[in-house]
N, C-alpha and C. Protein backbone atom coordinates (compact mmCIF):
# COMPACT_ATOMS: atom_id res chain seq x y z
N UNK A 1 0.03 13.87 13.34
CA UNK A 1 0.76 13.02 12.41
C UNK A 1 2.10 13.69 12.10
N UNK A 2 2.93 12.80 12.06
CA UNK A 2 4.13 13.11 11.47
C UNK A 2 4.59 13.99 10.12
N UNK A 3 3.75 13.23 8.82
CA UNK A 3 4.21 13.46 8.12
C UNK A 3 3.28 14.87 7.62
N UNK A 4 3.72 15.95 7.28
CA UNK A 4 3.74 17.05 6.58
C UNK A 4 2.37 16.93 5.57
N UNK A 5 1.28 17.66 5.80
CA UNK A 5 0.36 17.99 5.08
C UNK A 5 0.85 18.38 3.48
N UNK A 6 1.83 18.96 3.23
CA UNK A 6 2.39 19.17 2.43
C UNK A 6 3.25 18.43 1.48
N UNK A 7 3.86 17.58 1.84
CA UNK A 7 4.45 16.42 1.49
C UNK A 7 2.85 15.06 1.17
N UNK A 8 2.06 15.17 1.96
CA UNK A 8 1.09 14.21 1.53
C UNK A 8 0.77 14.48 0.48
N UNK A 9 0.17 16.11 -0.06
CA UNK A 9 -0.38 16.87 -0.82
C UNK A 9 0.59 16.25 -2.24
N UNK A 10 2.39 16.05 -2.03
CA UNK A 10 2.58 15.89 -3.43
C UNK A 10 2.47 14.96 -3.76
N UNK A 11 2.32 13.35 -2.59
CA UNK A 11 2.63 12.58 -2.84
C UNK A 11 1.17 11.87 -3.38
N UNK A 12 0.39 12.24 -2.87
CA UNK A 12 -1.12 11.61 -3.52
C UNK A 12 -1.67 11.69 -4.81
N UNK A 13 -1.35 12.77 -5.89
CA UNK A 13 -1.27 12.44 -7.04
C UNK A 13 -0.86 11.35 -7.77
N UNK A 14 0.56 11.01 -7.64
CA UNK A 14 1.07 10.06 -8.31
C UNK A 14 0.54 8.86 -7.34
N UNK A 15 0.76 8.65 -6.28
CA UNK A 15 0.15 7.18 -5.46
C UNK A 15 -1.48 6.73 -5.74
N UNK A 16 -1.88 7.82 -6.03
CA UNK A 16 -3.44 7.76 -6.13
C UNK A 16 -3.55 6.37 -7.15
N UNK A 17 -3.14 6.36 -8.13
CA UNK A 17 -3.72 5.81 -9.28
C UNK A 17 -2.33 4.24 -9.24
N UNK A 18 -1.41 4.50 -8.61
CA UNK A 18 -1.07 2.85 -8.29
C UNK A 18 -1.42 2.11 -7.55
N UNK A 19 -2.05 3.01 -6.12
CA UNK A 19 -2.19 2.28 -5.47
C UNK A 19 -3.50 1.44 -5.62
N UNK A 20 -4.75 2.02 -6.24
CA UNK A 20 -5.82 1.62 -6.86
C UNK A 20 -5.86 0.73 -7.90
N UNK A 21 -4.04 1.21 -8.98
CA UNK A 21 -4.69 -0.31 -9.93
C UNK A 21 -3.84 -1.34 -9.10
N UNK A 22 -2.78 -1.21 -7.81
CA UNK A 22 -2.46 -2.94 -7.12
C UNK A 22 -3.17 -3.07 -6.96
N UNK A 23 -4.89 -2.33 -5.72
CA UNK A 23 -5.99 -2.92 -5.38
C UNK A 23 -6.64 -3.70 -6.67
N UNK A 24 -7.10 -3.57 -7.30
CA UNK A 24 -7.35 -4.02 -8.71
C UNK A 24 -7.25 -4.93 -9.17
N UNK A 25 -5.54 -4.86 -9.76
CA UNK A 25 -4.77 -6.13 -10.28
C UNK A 25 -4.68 -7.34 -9.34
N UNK A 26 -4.66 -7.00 -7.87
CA UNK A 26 -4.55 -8.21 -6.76
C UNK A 26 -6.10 -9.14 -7.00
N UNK A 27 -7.15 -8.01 -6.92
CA UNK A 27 -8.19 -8.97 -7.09
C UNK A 27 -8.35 -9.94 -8.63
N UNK A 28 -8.63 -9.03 -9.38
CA UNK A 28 -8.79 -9.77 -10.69
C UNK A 28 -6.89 -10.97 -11.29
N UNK A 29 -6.08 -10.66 -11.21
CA UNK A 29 -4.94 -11.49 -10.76
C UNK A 29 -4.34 -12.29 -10.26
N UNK A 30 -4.81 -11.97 -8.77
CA UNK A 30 -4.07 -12.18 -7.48
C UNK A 30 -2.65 -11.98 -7.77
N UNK A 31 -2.11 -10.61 -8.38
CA UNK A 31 -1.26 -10.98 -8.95
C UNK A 31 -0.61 -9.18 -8.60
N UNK A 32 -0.08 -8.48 -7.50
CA UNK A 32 0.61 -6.96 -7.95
C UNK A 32 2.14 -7.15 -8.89
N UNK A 33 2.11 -6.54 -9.88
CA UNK A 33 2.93 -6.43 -11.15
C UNK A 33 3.66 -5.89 -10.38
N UNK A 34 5.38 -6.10 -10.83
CA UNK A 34 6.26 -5.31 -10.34
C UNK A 34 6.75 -4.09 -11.15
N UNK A 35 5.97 -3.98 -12.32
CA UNK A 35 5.87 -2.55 -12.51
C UNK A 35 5.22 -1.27 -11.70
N UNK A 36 3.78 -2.23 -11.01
CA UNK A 36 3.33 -1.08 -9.89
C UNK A 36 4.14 -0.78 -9.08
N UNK A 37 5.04 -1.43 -8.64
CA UNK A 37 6.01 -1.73 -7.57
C UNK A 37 7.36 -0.40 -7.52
N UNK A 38 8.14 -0.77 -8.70
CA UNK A 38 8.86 -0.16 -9.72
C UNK A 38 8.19 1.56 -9.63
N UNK A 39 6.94 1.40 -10.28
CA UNK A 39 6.13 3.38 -10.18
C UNK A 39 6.31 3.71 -8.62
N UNK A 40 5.81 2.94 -7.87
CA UNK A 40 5.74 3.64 -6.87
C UNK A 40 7.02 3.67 -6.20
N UNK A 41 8.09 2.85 -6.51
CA UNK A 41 9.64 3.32 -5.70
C UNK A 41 9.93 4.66 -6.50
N UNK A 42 9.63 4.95 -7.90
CA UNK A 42 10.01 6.15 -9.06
C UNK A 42 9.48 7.36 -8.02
N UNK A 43 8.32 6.98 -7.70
CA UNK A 43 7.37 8.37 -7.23
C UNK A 43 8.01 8.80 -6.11
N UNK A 44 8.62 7.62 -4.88
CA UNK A 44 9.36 8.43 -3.93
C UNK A 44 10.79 8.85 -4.21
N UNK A 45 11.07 8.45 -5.36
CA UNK A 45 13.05 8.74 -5.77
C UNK A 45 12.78 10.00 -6.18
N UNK A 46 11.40 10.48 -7.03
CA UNK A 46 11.47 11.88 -7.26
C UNK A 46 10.57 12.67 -6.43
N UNK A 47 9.82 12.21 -6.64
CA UNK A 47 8.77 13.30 -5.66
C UNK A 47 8.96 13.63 -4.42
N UNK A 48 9.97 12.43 -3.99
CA UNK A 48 9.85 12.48 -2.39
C UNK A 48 11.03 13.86 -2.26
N UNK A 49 12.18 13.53 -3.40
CA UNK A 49 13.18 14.67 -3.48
C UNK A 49 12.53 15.85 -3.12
N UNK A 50 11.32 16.41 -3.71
CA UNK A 50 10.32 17.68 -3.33
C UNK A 50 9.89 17.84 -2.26
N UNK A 51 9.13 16.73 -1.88
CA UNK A 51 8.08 16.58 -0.73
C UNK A 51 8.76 16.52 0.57
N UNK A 52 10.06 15.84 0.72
CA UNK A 52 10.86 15.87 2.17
C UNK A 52 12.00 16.43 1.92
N UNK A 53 12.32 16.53 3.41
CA UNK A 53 13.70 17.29 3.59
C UNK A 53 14.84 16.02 3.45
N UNK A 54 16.24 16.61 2.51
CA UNK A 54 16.54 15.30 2.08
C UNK A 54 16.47 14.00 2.89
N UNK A 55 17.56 14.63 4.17
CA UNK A 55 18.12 13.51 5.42
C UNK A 55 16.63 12.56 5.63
N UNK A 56 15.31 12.97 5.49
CA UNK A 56 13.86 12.45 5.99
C UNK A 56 13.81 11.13 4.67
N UNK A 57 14.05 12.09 3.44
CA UNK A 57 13.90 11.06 1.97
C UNK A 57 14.99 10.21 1.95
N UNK A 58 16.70 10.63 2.52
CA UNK A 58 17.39 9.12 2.44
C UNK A 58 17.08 7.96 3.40
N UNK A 59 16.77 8.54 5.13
CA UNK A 59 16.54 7.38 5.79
C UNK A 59 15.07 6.66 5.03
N UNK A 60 14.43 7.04 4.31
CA UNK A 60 13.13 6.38 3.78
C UNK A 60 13.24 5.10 3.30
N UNK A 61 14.83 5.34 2.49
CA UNK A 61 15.39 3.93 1.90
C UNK A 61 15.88 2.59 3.11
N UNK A 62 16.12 3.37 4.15
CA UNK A 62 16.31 2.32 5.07
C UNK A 62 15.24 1.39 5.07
N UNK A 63 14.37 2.23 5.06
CA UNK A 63 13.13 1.70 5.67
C UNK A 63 12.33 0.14 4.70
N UNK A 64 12.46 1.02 3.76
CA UNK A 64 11.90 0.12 2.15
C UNK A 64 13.11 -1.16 2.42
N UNK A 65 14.15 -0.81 2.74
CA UNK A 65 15.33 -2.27 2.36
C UNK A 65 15.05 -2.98 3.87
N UNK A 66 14.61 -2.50 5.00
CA UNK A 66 14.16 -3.41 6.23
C UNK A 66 12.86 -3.58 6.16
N UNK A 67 12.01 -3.16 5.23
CA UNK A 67 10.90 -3.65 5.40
C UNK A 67 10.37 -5.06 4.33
N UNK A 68 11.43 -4.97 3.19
CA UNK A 68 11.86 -5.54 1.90
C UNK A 68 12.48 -7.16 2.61
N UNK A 69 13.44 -7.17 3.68
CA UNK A 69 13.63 -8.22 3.76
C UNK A 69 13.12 -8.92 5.02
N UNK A 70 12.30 -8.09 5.58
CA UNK A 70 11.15 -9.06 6.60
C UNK A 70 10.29 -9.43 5.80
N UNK A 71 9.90 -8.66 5.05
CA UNK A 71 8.21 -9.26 3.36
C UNK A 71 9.14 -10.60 2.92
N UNK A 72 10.58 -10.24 2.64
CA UNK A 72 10.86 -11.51 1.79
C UNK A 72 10.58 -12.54 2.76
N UNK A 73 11.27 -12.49 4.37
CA UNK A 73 11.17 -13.79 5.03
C UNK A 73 9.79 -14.18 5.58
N UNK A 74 8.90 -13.33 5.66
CA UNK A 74 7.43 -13.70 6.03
C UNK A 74 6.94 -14.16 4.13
N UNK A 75 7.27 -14.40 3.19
CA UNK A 75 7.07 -14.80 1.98
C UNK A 75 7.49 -16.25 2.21
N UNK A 76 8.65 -16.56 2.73
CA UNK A 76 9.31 -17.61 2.07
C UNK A 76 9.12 -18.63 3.10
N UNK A 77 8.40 -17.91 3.82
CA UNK A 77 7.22 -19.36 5.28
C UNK A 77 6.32 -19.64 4.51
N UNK A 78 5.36 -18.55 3.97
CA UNK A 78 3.98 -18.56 3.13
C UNK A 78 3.34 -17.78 3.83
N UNK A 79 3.61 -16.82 4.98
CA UNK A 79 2.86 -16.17 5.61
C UNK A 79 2.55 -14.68 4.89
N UNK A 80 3.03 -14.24 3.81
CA UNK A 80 2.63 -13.20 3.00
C UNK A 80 2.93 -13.48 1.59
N UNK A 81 2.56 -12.96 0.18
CA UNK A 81 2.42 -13.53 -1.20
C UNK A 81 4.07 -12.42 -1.38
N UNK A 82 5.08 -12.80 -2.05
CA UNK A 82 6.18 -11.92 -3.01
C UNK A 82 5.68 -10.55 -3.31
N UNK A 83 4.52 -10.26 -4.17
CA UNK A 83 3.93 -9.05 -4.45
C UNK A 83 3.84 -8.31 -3.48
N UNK A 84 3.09 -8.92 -2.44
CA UNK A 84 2.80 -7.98 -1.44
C UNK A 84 3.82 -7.66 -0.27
N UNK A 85 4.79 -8.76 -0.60
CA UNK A 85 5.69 -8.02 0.13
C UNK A 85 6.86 -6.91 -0.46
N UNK A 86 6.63 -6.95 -1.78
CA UNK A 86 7.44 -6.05 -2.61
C UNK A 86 6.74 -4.35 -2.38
N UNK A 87 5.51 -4.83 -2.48
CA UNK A 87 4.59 -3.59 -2.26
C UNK A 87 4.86 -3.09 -1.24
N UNK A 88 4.62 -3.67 -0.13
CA UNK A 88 5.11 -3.41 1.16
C UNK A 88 6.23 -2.39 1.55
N UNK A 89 7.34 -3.15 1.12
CA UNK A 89 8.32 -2.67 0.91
C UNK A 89 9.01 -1.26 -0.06
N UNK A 90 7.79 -1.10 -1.19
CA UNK A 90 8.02 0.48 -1.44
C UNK A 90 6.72 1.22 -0.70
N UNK A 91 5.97 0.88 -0.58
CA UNK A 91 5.29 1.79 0.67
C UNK A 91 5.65 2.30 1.81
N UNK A 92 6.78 1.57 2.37
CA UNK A 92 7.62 2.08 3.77
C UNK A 92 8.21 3.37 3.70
N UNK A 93 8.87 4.13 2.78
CA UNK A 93 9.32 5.24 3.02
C UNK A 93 8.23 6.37 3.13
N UNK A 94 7.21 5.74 2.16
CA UNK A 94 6.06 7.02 2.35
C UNK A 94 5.46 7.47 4.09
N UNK A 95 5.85 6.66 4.59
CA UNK A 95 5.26 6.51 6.03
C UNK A 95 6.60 6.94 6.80
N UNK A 96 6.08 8.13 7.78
CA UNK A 96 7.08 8.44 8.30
C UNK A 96 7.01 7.40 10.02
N UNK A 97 8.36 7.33 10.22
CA UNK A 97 8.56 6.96 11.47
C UNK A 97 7.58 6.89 12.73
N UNK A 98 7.41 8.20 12.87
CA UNK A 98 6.80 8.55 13.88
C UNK A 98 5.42 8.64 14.08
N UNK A 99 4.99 7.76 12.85
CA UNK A 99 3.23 7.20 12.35
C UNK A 99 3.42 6.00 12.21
N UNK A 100 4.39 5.43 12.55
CA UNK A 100 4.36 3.78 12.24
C UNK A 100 3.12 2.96 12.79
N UNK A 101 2.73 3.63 14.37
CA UNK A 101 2.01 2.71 14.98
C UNK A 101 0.38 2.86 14.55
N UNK A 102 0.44 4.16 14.53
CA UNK A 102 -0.65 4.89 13.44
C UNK A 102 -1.44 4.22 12.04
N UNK A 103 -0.37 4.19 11.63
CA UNK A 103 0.06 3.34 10.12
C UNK A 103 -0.65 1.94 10.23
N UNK A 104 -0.10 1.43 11.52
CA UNK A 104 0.02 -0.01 11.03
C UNK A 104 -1.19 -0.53 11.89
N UNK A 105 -1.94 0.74 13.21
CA UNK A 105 -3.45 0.16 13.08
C UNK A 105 -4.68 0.39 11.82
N UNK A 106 -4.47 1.76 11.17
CA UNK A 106 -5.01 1.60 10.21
C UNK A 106 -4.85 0.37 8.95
N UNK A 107 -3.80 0.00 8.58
CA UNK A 107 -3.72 -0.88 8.12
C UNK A 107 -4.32 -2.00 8.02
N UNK A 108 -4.46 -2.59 9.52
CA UNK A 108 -5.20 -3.72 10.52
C UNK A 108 -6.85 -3.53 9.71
N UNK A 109 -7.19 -2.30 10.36
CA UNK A 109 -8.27 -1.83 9.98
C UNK A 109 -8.99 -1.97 8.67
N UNK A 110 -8.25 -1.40 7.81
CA UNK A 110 -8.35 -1.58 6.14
C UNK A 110 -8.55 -3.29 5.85
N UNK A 111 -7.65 -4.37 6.58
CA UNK A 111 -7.42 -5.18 5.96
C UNK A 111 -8.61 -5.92 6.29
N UNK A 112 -8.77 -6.04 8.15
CA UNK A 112 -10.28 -6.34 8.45
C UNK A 112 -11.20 -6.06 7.28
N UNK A 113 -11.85 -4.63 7.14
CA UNK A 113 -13.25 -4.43 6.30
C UNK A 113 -12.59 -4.52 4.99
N UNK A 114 -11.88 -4.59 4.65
CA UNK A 114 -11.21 -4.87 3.03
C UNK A 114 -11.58 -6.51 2.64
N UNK A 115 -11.31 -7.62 3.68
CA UNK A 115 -12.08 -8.93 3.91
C UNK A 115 -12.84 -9.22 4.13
N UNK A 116 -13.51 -8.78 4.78
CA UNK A 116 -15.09 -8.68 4.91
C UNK A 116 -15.88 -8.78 3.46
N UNK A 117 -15.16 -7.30 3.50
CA UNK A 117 -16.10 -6.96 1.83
C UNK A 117 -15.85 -8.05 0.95
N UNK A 118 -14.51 -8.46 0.77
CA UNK A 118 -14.02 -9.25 -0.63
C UNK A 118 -14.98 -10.35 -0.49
N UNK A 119 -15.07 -11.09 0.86
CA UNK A 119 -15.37 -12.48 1.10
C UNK A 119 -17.19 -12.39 1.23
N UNK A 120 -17.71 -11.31 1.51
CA UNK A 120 -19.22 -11.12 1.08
C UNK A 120 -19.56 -10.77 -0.22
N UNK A 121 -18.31 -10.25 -0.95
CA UNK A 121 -19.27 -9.83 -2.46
C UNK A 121 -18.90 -11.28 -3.40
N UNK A 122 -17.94 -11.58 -2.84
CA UNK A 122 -17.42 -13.07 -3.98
C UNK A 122 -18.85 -14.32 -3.91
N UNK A 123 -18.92 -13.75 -2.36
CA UNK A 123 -20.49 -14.78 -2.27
C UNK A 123 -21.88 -14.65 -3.25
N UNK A 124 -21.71 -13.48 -3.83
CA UNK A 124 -22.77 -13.08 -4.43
C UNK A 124 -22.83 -13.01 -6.35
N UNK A 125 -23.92 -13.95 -6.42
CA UNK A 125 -23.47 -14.33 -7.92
C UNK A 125 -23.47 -12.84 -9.26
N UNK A 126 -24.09 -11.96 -8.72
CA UNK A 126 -24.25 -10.42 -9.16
C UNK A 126 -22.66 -9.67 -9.15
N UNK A 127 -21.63 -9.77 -8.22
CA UNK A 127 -20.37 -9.71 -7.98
C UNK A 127 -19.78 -10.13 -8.93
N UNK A 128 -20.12 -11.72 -9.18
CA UNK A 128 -19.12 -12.11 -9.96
C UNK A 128 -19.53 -12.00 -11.51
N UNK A 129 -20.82 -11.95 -11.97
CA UNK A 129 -20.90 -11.64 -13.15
C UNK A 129 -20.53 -10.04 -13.56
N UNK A 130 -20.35 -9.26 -12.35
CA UNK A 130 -19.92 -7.63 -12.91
C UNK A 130 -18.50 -8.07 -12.99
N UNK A 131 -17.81 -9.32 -12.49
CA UNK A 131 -16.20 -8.85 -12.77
C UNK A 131 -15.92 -10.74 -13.19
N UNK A 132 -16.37 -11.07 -14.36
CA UNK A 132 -16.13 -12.21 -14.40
C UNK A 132 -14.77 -12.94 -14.61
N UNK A 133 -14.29 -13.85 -13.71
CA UNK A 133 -12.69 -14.28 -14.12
C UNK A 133 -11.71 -13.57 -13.64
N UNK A 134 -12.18 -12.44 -12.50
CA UNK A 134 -11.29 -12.57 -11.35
C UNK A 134 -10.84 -13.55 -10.56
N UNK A 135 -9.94 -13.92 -10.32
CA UNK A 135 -9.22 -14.70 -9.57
C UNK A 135 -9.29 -14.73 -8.05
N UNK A 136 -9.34 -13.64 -7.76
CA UNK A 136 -9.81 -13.69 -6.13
C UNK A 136 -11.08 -13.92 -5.68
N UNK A 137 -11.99 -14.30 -6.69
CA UNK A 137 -12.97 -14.46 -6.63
C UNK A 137 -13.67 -16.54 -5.93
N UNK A 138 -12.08 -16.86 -6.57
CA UNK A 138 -11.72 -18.03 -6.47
C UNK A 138 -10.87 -18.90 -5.75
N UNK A 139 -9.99 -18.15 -5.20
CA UNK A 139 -9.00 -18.55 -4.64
C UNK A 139 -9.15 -18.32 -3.23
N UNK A 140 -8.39 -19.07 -2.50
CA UNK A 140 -8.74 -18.96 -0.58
C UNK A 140 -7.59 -18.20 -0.52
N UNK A 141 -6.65 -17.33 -1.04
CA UNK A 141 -6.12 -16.77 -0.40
C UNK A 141 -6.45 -14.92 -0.79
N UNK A 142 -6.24 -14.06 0.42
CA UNK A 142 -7.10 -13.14 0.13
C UNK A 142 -6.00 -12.17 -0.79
N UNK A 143 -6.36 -11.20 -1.27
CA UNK A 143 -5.44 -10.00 -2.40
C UNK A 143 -5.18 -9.23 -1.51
N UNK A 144 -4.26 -9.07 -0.90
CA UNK A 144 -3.55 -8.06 -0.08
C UNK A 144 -3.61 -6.75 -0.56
N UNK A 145 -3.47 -6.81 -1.98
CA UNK A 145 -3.23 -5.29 -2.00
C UNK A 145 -4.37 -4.50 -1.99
N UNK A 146 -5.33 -5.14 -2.20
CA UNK A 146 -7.25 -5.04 -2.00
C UNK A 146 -6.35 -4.32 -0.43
N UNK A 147 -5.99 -4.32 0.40
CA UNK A 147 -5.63 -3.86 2.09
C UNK A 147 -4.28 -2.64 1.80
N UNK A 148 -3.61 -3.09 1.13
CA UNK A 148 -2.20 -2.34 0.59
C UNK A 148 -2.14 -1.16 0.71
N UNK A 149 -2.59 -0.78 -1.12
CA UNK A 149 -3.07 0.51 -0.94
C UNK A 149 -4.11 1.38 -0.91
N UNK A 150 -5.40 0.80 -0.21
CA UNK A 150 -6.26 1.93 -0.13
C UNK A 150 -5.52 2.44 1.40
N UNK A 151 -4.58 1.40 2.39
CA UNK A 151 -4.20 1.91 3.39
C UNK A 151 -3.32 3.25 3.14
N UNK A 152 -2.30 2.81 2.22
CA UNK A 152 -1.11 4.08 1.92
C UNK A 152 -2.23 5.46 1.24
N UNK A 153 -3.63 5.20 0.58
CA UNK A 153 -4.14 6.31 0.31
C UNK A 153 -4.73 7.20 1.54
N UNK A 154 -5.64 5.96 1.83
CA UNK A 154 -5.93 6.69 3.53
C UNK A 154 -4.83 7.33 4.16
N UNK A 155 -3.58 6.73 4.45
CA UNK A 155 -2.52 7.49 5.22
C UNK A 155 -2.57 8.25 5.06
N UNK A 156 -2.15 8.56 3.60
CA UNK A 156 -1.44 10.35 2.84
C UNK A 156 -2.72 11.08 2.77
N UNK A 157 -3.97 10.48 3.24
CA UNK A 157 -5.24 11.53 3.20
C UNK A 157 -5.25 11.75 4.33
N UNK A 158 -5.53 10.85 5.63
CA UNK A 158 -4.98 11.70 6.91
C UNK A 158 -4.26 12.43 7.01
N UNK A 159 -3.11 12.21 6.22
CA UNK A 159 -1.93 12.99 6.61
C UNK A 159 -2.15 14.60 6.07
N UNK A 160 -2.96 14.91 4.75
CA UNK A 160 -3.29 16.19 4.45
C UNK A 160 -4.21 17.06 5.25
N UNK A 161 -4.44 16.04 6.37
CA UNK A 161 -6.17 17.06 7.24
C UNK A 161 -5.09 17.20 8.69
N UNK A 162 -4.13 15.94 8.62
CA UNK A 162 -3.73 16.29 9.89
C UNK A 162 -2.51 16.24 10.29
N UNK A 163 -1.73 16.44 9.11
CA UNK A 163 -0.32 16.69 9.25
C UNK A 163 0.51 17.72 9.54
N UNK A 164 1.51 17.11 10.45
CA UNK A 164 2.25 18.52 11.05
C UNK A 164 3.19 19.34 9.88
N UNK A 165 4.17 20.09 10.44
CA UNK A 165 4.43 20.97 10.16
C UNK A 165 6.13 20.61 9.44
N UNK A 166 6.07 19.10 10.14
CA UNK A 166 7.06 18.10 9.95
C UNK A 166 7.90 17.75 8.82
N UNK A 167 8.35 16.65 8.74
CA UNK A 167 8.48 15.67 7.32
C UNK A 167 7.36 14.97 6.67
């Protein structure tokens, strides 16, 4: 992997706990707040300052503003929800380049058994009385970020067992 065992190491603290309440908020919502959105661009404006070498942390922004306006135009077909493409879009710098393809089968992966699960436990009337008046519980379209960020956690946890020496 690309990105730096070390750099994962700072970045999983602070990602840990947004990326879990978008999973969260998407289900019971269907809805990622753009305050989660907002924390997690904060976490790479500072942390990333630590965690990468600068030139690695400015092209990051490229990345977030080209990944920002393909989410918007796959949004504005209906082929992805605003949230999740906002999310999307600050998750890109955390991912280095040279894991993209990496990245984006795990992703696949996550989103597969991430649907699975959603669409077998919603079936089950025990499910819905532990989380009553979730919204995804109801709705045909699935919570992305339920796929989002347990992917960006998985990443930055691969990335601590098997990250180079890198960015």
């Amino acid at each position: 992997m690309m990105l730096s065992a070390q750099s994962a190491l700072w970045f999983l603290p602070f990602v840990g706990p947004i990326a879990l309440w978008v999973a969260f908020s998407d289900m019971k919502w269907m809805k990622i707040h753009n305050y989660a959105v907002l924390a997690l661009v904060g976490v790479y404006l500072v942390i990333g300052l630590i965690a990468l070498p600068f030139q690695t942390w400015a092209w990051g922004w490229l990345s977030l503003l080209v990944v920002l306006v393909v989410g918007f135009a796959l949004s504005s077909v209906g082929l992805l929800g605003g949230g999740d493409a906002k999310f999307a879009a600050a998750m890109a710098p955390f991912i280095a380049l040279g894991d993209l393809s990496l990245f984006l089968m795990l992703l696949a992966g996550v989103t597969i058994v991430s649907f699975i699960a959603h669409r077998a436990l919603r079936a089950l009337p025990v499910a819905q009385a532990l989380a009553p008046g979730w919204e995804s519980w109801h709705r045909r379209e699935f919570p992305m970020g339920l796929a989002l960020g347990p992917s960006l956690l998985f990443y930055l946890g691969l990335a601590t067992v098997f990250g180079n020496g890198g960015a």
